[in-house]
PDB file of N, CA and C in Angstrom:
ATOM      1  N   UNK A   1     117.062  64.646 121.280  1.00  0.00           N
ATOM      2  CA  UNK A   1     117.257  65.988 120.767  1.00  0.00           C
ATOM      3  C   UNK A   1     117.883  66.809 121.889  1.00  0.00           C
ATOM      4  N   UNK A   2     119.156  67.459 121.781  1.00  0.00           N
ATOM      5  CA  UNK A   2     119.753  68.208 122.855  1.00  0.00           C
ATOM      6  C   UNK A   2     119.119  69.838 122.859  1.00  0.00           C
ATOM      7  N   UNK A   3     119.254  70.052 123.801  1.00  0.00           N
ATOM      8  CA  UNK A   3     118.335  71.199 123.968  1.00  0.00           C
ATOM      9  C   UNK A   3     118.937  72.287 122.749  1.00  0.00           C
ATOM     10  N   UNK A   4     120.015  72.628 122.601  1.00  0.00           N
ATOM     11  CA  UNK A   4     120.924  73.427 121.335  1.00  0.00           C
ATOM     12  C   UNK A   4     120.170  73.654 120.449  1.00  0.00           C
ATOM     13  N   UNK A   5     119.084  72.458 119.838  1.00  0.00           N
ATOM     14  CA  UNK A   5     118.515  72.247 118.688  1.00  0.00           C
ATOM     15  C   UNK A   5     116.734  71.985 118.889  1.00  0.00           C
ATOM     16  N   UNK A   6     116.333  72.522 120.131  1.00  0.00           N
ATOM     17  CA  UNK A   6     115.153  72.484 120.497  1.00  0.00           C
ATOM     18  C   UNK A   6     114.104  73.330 120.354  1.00  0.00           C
ATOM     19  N   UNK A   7     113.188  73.540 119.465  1.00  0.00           N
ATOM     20  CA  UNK A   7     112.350  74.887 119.524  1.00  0.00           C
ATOM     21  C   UNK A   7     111.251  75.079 119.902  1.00  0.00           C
ATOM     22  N   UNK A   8     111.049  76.349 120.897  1.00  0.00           N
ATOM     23  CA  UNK A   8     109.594  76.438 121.053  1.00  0.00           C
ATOM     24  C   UNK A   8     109.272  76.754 119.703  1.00  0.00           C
ATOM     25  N   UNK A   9     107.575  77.069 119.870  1.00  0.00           N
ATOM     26  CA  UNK A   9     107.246  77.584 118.658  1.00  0.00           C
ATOM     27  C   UNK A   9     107.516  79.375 118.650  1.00  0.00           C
ATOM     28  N   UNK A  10     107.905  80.239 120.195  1.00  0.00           N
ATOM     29  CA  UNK A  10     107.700  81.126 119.810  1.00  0.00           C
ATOM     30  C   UNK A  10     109.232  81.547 119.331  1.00  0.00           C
ATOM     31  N   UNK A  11     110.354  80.390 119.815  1.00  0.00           N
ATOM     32  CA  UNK A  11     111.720  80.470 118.996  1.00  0.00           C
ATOM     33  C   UNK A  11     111.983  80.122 117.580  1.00  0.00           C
ATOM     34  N   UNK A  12     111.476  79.241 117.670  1.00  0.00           N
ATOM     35  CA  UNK A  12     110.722  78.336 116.164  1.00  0.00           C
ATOM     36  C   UNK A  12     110.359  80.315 115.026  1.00  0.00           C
ATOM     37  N   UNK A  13     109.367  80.534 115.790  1.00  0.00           N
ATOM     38  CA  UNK A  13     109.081  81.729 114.765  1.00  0.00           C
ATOM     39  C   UNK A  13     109.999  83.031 114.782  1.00  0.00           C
ATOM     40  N   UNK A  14     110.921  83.018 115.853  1.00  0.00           N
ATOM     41  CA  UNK A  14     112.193  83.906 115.863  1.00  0.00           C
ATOM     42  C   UNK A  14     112.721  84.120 115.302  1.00  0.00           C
ATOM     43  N   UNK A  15     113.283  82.864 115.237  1.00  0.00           N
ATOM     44  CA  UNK A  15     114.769  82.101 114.587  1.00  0.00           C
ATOM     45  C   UNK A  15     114.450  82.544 112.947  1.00  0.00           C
ATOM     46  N   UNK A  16     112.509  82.077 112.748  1.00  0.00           N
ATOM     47  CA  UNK A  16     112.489  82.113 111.321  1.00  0.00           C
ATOM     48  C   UNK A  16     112.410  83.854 110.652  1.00  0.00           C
ATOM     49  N   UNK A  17     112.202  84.465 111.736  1.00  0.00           N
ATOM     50  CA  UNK A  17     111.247  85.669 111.302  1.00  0.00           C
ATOM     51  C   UNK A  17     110.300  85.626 111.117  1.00  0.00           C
ATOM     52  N   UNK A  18     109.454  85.015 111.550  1.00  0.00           N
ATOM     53  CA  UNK A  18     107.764  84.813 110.814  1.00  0.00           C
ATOM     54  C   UNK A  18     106.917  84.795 112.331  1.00  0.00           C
ATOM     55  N   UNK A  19     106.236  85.354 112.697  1.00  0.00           N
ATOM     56  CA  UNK A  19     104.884  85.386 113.637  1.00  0.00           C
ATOM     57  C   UNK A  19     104.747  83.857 114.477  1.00  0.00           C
ATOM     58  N   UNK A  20     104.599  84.124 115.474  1.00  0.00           N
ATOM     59  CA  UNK A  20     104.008  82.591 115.985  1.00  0.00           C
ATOM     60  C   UNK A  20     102.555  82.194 115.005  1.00  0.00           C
ATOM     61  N   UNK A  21     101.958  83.454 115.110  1.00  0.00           N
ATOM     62  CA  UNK A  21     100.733  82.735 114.272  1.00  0.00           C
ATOM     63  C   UNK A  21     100.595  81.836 113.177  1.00  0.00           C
ATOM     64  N   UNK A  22     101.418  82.704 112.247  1.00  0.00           N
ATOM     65  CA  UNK A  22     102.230  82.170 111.090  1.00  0.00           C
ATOM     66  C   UNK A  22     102.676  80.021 110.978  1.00  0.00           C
ATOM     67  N   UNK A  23     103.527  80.130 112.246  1.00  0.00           N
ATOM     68  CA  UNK A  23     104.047  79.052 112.676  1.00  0.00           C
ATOM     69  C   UNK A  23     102.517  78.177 113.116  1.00  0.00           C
ATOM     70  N   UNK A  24     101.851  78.350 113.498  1.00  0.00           N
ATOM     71  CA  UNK A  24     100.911  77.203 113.795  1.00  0.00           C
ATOM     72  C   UNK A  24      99.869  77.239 112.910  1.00  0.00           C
ATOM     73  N   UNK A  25      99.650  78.397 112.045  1.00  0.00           N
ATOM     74  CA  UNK A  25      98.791  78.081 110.837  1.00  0.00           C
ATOM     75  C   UNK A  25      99.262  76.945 109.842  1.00  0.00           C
ATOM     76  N   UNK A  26     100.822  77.256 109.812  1.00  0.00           N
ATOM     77  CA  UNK A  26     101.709  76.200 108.818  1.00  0.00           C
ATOM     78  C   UNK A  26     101.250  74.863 109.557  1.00  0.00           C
ATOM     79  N   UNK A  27     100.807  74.605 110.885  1.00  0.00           N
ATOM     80  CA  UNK A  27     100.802  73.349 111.061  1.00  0.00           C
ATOM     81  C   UNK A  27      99.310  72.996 111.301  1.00  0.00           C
ATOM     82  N   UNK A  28      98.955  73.508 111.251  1.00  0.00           N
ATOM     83  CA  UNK A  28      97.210  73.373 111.331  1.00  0.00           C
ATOM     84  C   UNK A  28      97.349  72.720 109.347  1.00  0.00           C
ATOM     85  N   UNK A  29      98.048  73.543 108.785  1.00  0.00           N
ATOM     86  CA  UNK A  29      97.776  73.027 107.104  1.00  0.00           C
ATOM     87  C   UNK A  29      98.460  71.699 106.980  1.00  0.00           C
ATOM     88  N   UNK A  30      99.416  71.421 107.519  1.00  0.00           N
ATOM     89  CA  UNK A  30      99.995  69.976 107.685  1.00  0.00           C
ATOM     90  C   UNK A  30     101.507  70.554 107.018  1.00  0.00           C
ATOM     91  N   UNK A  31     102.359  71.596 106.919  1.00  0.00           N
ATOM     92  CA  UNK A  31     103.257  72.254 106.413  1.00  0.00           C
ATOM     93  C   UNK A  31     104.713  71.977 107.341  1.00  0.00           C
ATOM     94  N   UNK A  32     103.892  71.717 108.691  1.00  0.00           N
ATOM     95  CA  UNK A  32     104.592  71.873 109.593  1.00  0.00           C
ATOM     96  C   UNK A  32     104.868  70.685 110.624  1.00  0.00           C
ATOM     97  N   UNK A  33     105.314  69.901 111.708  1.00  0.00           N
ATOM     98  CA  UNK A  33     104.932  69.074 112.197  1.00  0.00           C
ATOM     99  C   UNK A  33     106.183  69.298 113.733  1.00  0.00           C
ATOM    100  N   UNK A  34     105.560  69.608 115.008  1.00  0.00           N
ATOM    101  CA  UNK A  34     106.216  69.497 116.083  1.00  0.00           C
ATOM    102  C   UNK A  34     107.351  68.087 115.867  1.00  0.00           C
ATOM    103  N   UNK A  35     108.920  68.144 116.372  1.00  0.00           N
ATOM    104  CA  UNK A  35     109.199  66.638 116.364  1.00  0.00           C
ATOM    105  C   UNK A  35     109.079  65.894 117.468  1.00  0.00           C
ATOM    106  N   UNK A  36     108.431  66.483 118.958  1.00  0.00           N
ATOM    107  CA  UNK A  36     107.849  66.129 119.912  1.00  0.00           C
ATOM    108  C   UNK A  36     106.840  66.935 120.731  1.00  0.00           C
ATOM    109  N   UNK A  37     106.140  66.345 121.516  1.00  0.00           N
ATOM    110  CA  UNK A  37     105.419  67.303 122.140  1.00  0.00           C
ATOM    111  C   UNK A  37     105.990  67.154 124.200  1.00  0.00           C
ATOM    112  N   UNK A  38     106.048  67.904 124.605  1.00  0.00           N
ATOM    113  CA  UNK A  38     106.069  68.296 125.792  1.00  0.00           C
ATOM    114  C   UNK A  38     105.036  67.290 126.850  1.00  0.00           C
ATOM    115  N   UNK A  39     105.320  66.726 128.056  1.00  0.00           N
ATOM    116  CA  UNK A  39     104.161  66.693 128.498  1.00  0.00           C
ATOM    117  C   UNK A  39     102.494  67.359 129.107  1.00  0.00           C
ATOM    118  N   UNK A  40     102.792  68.789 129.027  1.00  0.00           N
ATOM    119  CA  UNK A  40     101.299  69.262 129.032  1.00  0.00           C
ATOM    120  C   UNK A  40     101.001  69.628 127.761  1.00  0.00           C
ATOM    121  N   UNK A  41     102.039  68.940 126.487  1.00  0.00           N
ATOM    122  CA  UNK A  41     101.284  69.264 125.102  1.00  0.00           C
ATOM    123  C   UNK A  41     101.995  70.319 123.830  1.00  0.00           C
ATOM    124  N   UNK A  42     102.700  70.991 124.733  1.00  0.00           N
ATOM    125  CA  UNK A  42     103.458  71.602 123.694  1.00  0.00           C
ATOM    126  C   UNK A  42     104.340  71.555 123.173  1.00  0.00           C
ATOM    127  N   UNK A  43     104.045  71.926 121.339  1.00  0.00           N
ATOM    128  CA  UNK A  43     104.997  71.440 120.204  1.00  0.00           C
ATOM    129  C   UNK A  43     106.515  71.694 120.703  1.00  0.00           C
ATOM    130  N   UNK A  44     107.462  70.830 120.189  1.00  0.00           N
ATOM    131  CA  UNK A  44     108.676  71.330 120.359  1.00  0.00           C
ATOM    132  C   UNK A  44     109.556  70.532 118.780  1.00  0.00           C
ATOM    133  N   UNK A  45     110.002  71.624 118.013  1.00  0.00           N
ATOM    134  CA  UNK A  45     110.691  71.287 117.316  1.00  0.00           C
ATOM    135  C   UNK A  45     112.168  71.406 117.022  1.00  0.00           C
ATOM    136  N   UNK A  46     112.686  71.032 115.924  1.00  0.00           N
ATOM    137  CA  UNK A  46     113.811  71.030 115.798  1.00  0.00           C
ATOM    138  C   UNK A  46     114.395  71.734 114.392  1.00  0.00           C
ATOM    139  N   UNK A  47     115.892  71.576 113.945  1.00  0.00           N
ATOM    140  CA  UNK A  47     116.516  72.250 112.704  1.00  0.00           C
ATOM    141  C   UNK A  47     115.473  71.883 111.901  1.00  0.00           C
ATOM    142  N   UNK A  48     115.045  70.549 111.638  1.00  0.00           N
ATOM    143  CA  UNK A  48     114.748  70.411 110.311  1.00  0.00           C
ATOM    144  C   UNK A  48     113.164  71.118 110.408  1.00  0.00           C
ATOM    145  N   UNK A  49     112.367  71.684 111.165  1.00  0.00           N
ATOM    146  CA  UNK A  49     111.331  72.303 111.331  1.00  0.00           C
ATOM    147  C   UNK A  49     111.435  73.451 110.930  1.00  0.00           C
ATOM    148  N   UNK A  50     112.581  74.173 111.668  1.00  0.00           N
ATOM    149  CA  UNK A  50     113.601  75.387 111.224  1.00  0.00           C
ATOM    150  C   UNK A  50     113.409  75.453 109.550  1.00  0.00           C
ATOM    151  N   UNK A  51     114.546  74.195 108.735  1.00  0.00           N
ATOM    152  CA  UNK A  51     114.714  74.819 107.574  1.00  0.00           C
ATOM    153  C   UNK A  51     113.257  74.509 107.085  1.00  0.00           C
ATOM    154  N   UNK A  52     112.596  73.845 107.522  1.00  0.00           N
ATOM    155  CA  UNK A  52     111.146  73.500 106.458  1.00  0.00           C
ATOM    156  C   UNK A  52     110.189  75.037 106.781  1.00  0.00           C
ATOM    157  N   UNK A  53     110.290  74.993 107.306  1.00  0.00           N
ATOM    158  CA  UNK A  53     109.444  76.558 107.922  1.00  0.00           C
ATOM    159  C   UNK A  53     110.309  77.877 106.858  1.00  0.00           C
ATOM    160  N   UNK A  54     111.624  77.849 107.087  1.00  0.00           N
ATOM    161  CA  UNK A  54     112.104  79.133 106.112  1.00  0.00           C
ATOM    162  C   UNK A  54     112.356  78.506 104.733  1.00  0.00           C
ATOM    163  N   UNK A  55     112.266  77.405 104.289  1.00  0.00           N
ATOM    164  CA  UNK A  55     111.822  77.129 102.817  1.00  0.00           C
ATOM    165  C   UNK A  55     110.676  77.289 102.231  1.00  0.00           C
ATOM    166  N   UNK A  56     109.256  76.744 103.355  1.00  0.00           N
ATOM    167  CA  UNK A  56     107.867  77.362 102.735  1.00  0.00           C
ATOM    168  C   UNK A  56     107.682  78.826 102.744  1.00  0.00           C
ATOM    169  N   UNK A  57     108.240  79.614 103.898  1.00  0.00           N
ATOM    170  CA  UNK A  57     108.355  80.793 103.795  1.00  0.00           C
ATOM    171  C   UNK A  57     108.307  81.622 102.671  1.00  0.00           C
ATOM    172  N   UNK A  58     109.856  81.296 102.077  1.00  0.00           N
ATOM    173  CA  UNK A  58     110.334  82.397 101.099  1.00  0.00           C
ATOM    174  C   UNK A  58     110.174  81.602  99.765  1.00  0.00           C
ATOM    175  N   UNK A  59     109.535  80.303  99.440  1.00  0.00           N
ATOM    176  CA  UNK A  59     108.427  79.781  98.614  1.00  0.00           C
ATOM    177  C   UNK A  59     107.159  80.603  98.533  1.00  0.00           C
ATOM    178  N   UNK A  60     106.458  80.876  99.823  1.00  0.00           N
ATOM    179  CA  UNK A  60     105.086  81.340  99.838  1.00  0.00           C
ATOM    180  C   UNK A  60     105.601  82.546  99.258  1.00  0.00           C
ATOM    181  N   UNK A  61     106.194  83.445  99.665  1.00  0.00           N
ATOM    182  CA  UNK A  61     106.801  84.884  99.695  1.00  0.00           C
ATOM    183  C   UNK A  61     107.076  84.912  97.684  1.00  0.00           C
ATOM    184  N   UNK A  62     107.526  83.840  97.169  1.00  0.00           N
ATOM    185  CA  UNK A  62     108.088  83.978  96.036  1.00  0.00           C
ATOM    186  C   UNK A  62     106.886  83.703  95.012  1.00  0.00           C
ATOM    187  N   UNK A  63     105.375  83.605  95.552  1.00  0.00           N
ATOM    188  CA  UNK A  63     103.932  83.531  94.948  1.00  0.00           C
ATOM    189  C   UNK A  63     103.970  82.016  94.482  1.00  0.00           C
ATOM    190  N   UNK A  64     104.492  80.738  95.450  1.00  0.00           N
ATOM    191  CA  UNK A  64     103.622  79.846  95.240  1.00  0.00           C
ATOM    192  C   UNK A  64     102.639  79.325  96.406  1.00  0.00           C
ATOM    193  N   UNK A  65     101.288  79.070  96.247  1.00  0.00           N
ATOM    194  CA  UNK A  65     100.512  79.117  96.885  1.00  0.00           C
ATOM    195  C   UNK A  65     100.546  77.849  98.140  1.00  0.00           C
ATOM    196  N   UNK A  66     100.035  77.936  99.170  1.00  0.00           N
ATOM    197  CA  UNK A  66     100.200  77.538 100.595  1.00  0.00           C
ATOM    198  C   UNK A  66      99.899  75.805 100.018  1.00  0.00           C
ATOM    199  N   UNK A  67      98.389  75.890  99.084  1.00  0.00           N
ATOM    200  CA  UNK A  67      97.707  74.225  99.117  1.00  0.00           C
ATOM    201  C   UNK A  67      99.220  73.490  98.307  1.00  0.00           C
ATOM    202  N   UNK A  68      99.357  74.122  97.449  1.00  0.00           N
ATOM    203  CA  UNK A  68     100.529  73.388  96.702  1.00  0.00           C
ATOM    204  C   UNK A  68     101.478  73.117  97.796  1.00  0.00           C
ATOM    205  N   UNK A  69     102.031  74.025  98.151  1.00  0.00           N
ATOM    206  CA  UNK A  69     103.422  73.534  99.434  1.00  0.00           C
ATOM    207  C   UNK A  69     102.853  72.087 100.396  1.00  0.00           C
ATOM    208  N   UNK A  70     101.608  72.391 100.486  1.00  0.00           N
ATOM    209  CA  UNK A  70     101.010  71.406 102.029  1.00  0.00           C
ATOM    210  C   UNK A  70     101.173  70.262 100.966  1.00  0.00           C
ATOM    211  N   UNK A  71     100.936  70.102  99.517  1.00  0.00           N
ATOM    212  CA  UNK A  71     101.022  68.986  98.764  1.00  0.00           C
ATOM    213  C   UNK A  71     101.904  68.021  98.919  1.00  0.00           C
ATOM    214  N   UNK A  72     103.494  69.101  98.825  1.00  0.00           N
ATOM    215  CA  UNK A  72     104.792  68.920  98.458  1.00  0.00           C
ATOM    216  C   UNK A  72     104.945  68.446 100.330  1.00  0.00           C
ATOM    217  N   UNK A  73     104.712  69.277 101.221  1.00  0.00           N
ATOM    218  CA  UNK A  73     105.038  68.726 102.433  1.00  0.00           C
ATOM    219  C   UNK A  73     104.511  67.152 103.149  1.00  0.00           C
ATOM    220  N   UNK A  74     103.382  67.025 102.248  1.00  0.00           N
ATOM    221  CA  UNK A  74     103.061  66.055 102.648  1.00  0.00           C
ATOM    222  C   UNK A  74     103.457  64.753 102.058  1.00  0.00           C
ATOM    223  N   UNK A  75     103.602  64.795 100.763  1.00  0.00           N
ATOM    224  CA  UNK A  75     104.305  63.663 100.117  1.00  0.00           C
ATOM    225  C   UNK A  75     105.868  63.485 100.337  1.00  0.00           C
ATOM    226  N   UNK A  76     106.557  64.679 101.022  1.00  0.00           N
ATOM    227  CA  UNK A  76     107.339  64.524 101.776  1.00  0.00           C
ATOM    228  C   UNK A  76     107.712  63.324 103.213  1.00  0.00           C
ATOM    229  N   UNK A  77     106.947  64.257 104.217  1.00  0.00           N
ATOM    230  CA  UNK A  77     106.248  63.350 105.064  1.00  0.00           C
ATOM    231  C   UNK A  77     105.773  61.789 104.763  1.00  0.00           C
ATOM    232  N   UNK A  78     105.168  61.483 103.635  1.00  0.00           N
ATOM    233  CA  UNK A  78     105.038  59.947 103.733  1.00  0.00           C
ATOM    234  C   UNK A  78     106.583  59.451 103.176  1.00  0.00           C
ATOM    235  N   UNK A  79     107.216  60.310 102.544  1.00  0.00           N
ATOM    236  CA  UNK A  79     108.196  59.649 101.804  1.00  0.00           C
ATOM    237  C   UNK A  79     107.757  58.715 100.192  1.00  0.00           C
ATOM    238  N   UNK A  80     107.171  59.635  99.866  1.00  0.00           N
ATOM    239  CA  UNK A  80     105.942  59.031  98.364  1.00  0.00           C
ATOM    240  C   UNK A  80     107.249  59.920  97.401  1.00  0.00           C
ATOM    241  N   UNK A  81     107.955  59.333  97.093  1.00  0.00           N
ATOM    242  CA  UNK A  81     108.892  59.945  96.219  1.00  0.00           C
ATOM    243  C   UNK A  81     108.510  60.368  94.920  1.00  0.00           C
ATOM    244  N   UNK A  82     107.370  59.321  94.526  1.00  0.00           N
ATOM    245  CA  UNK A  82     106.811  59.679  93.116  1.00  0.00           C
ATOM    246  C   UNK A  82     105.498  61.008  92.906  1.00  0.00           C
ATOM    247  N   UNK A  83     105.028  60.932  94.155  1.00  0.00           N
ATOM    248  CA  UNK A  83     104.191  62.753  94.391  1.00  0.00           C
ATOM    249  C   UNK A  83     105.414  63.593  94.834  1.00  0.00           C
ATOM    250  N   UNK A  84     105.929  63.754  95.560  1.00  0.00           N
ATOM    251  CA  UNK A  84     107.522  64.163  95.616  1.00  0.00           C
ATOM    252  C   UNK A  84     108.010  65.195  94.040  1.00  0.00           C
ATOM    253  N   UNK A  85     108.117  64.022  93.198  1.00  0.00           N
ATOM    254  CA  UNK A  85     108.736  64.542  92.246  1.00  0.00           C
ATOM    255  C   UNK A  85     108.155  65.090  91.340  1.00  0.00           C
ATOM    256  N   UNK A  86     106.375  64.365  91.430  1.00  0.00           N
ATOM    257  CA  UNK A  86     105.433  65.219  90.459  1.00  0.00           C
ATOM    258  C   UNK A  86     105.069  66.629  91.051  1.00  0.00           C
ATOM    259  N   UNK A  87     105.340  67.115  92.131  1.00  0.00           N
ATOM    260  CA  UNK A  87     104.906  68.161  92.819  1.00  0.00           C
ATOM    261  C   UNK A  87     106.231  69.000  92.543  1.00  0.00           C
ATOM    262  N   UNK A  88     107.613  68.610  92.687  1.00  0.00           N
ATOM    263  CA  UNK A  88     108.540  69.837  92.569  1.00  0.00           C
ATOM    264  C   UNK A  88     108.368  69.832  90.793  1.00  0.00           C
ATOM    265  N   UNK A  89     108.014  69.134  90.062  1.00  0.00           N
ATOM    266  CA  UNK A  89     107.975  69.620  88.486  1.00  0.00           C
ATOM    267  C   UNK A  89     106.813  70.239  88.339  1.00  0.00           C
ATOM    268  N   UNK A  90     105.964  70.209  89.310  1.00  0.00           N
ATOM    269  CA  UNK A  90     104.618  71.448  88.516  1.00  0.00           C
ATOM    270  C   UNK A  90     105.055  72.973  89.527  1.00  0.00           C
ATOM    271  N   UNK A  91     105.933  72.405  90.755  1.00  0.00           N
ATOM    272  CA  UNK A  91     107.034  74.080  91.293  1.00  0.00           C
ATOM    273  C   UNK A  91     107.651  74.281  90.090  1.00  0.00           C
ATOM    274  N   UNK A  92     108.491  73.280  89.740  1.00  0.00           N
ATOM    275  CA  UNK A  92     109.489  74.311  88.846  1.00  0.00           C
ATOM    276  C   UNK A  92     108.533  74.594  87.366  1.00  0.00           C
ATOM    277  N   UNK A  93     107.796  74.296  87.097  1.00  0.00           N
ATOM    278  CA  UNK A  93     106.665  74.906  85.593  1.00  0.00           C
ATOM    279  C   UNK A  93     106.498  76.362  86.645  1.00  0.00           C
ATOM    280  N   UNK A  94     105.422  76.258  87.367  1.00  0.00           N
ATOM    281  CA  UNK A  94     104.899  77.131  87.913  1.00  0.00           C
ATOM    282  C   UNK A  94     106.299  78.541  88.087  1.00  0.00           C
ATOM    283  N   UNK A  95     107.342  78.152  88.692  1.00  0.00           N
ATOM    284  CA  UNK A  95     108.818  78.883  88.700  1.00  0.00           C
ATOM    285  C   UNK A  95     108.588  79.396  87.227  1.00  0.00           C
ATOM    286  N   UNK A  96     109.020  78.570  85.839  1.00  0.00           N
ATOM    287  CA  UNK A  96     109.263  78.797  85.153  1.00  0.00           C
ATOM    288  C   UNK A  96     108.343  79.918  84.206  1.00  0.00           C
ATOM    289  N   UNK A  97     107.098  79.750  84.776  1.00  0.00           N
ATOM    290  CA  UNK A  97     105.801  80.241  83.849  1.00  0.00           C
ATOM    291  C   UNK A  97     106.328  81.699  84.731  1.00  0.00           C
ATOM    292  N   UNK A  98     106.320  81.919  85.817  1.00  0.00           N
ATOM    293  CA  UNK A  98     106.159  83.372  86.409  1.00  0.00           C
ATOM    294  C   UNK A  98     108.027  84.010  85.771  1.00  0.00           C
ATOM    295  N   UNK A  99     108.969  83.186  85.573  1.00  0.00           N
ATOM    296  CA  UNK A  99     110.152  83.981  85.226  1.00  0.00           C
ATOM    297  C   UNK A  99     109.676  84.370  83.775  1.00  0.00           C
ATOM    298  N   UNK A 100     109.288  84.165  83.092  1.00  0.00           N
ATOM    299  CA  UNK A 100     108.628  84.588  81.884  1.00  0.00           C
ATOM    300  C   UNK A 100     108.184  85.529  82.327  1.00  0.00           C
ATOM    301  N   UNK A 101     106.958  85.411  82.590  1.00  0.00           N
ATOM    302  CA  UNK A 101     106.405  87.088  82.726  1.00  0.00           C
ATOM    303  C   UNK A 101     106.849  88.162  83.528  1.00  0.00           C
ATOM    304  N   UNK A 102     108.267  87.684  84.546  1.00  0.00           N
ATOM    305  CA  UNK A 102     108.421  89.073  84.860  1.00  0.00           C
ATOM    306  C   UNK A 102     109.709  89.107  84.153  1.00  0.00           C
ATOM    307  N   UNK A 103     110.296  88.706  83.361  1.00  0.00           N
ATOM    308  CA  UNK A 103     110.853  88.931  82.205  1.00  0.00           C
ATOM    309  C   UNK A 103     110.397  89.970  81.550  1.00  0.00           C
ATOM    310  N   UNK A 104     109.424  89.766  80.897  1.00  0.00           N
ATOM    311  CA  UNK A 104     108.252  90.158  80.351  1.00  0.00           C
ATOM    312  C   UNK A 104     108.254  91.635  80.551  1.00  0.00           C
ATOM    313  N   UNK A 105     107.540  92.115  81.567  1.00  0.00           N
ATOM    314  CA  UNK A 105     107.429  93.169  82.925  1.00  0.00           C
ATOM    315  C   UNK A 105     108.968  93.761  82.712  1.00  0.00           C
ATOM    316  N   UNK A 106     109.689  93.163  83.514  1.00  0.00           N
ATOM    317  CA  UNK A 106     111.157  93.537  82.692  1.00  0.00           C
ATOM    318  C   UNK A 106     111.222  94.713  82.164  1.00  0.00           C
ATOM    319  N   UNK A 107     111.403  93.595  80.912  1.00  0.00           N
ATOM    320  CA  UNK A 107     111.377  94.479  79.441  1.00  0.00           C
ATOM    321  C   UNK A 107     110.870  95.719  79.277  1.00  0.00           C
ATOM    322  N   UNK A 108     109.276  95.922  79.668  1.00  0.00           N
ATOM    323  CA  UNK A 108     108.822  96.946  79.410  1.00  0.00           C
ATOM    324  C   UNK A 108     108.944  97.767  79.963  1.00  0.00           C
ATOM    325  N   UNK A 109     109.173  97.483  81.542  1.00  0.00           N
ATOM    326  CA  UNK A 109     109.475  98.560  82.439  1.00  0.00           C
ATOM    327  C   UNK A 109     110.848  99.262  82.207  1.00  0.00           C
ATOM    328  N   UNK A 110     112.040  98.355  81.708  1.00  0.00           N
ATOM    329  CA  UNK A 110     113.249  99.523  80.563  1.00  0.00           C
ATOM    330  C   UNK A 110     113.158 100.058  79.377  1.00  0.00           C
ATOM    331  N   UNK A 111     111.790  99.647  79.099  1.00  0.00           N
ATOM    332  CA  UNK A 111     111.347 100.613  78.027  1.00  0.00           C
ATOM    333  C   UNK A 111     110.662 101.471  78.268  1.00  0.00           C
ATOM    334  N   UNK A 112     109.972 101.834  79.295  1.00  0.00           N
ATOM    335  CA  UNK A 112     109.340 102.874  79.680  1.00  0.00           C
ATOM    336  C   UNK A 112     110.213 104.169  80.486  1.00  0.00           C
ATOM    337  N   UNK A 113     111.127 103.484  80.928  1.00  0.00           N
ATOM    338  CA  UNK A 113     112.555 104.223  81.630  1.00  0.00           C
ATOM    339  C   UNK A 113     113.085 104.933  80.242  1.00  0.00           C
ATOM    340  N   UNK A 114     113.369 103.952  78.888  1.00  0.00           N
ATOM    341  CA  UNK A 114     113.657 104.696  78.412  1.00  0.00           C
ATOM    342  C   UNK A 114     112.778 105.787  77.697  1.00  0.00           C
ATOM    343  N   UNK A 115     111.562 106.119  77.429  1.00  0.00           N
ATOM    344  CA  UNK A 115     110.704 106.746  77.190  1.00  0.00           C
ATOM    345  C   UNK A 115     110.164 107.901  77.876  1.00  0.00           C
ATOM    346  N   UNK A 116     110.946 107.322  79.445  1.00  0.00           N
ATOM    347  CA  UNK A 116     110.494 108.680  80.879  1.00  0.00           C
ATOM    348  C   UNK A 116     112.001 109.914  80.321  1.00  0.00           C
ATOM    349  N   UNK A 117     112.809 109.185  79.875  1.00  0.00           N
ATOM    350  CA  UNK A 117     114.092 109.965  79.828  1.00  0.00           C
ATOM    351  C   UNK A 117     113.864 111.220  78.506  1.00  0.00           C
ATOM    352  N   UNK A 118     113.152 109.984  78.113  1.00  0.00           N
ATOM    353  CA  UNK A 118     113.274 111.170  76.508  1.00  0.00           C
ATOM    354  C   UNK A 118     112.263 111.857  76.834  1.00  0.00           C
ATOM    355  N   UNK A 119     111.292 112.031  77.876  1.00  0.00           N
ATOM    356  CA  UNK A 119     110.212 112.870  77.952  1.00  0.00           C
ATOM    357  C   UNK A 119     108.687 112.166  77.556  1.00  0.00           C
ATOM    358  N   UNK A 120     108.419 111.234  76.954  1.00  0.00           N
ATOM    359  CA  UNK A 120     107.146 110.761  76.256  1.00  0.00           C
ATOM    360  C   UNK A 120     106.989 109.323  77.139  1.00  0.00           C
ATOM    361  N   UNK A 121     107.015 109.094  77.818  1.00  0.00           N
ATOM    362  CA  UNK A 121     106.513 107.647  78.762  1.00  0.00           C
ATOM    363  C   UNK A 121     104.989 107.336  78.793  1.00  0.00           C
ATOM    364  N   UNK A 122     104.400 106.344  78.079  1.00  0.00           N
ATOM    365  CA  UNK A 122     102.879 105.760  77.891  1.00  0.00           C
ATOM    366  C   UNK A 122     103.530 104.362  78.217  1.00  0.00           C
ATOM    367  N   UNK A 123     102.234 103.913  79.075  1.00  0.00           N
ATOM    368  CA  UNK A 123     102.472 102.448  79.096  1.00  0.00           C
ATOM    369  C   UNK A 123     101.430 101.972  78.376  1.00  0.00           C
TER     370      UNK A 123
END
């Protein structure tokens, strides 16, 4: 690994925007994984830590929950293609169930816009 592509963790959480804390909670859950360690011990990662870190990110951020991701990261990690694929189809249900309801939400909230206009707005 050339240094170009080397991260501490407190660059690691820079690079991502996210807290160092952040960054070693993800790996305490198994989300995360140093791709070497240092000799007195400390993590040092790389891009693909990078994009896995700002994919659970703005996953977590988008309300799917941390145990599910550590699921998906981990059947990753073994390379279990068949939890792999059962895990991104209960993401994309889970995706699909929440675009519904703020669909949903949506809707009513331009109906209440239109109801603030005319003067009478009840939700």
């Amino acid at each position: 690994m050339s240094a170009m592509n080397a991260y501490s963790i407190s660059r690691l959480a820079e690079d991502a925007g996210v807290s160092v804390h952040i960054v070693r909670d993800y790996v305490l859950r198994g989300l995360l994984h140093p791709a070497r360690r240092t000799e007195s011990g400390y993590g040092i990662f790389d891009e693909r830590s990078l994009a896995r870190l700002c994919f659970v990110r703005a996953a977590f951020e988008s309300g799917i929950g941390l145990d599910e991701l550590a699921r998906l990261c981990r059947a990753l990690d073994a390379h279990d293609s068949t939890d792999v694929i059962g895990c991104i189809e209960r993401l994309l249900r889970q995706i699909a169930t929440r675009q519904a309801a703020l669909a949903a939400v949506k809707t009513e909230l331009a109906g209440l816009t239109h109801c603030a206009v005319e003067g009478h707005a009840h939700a």
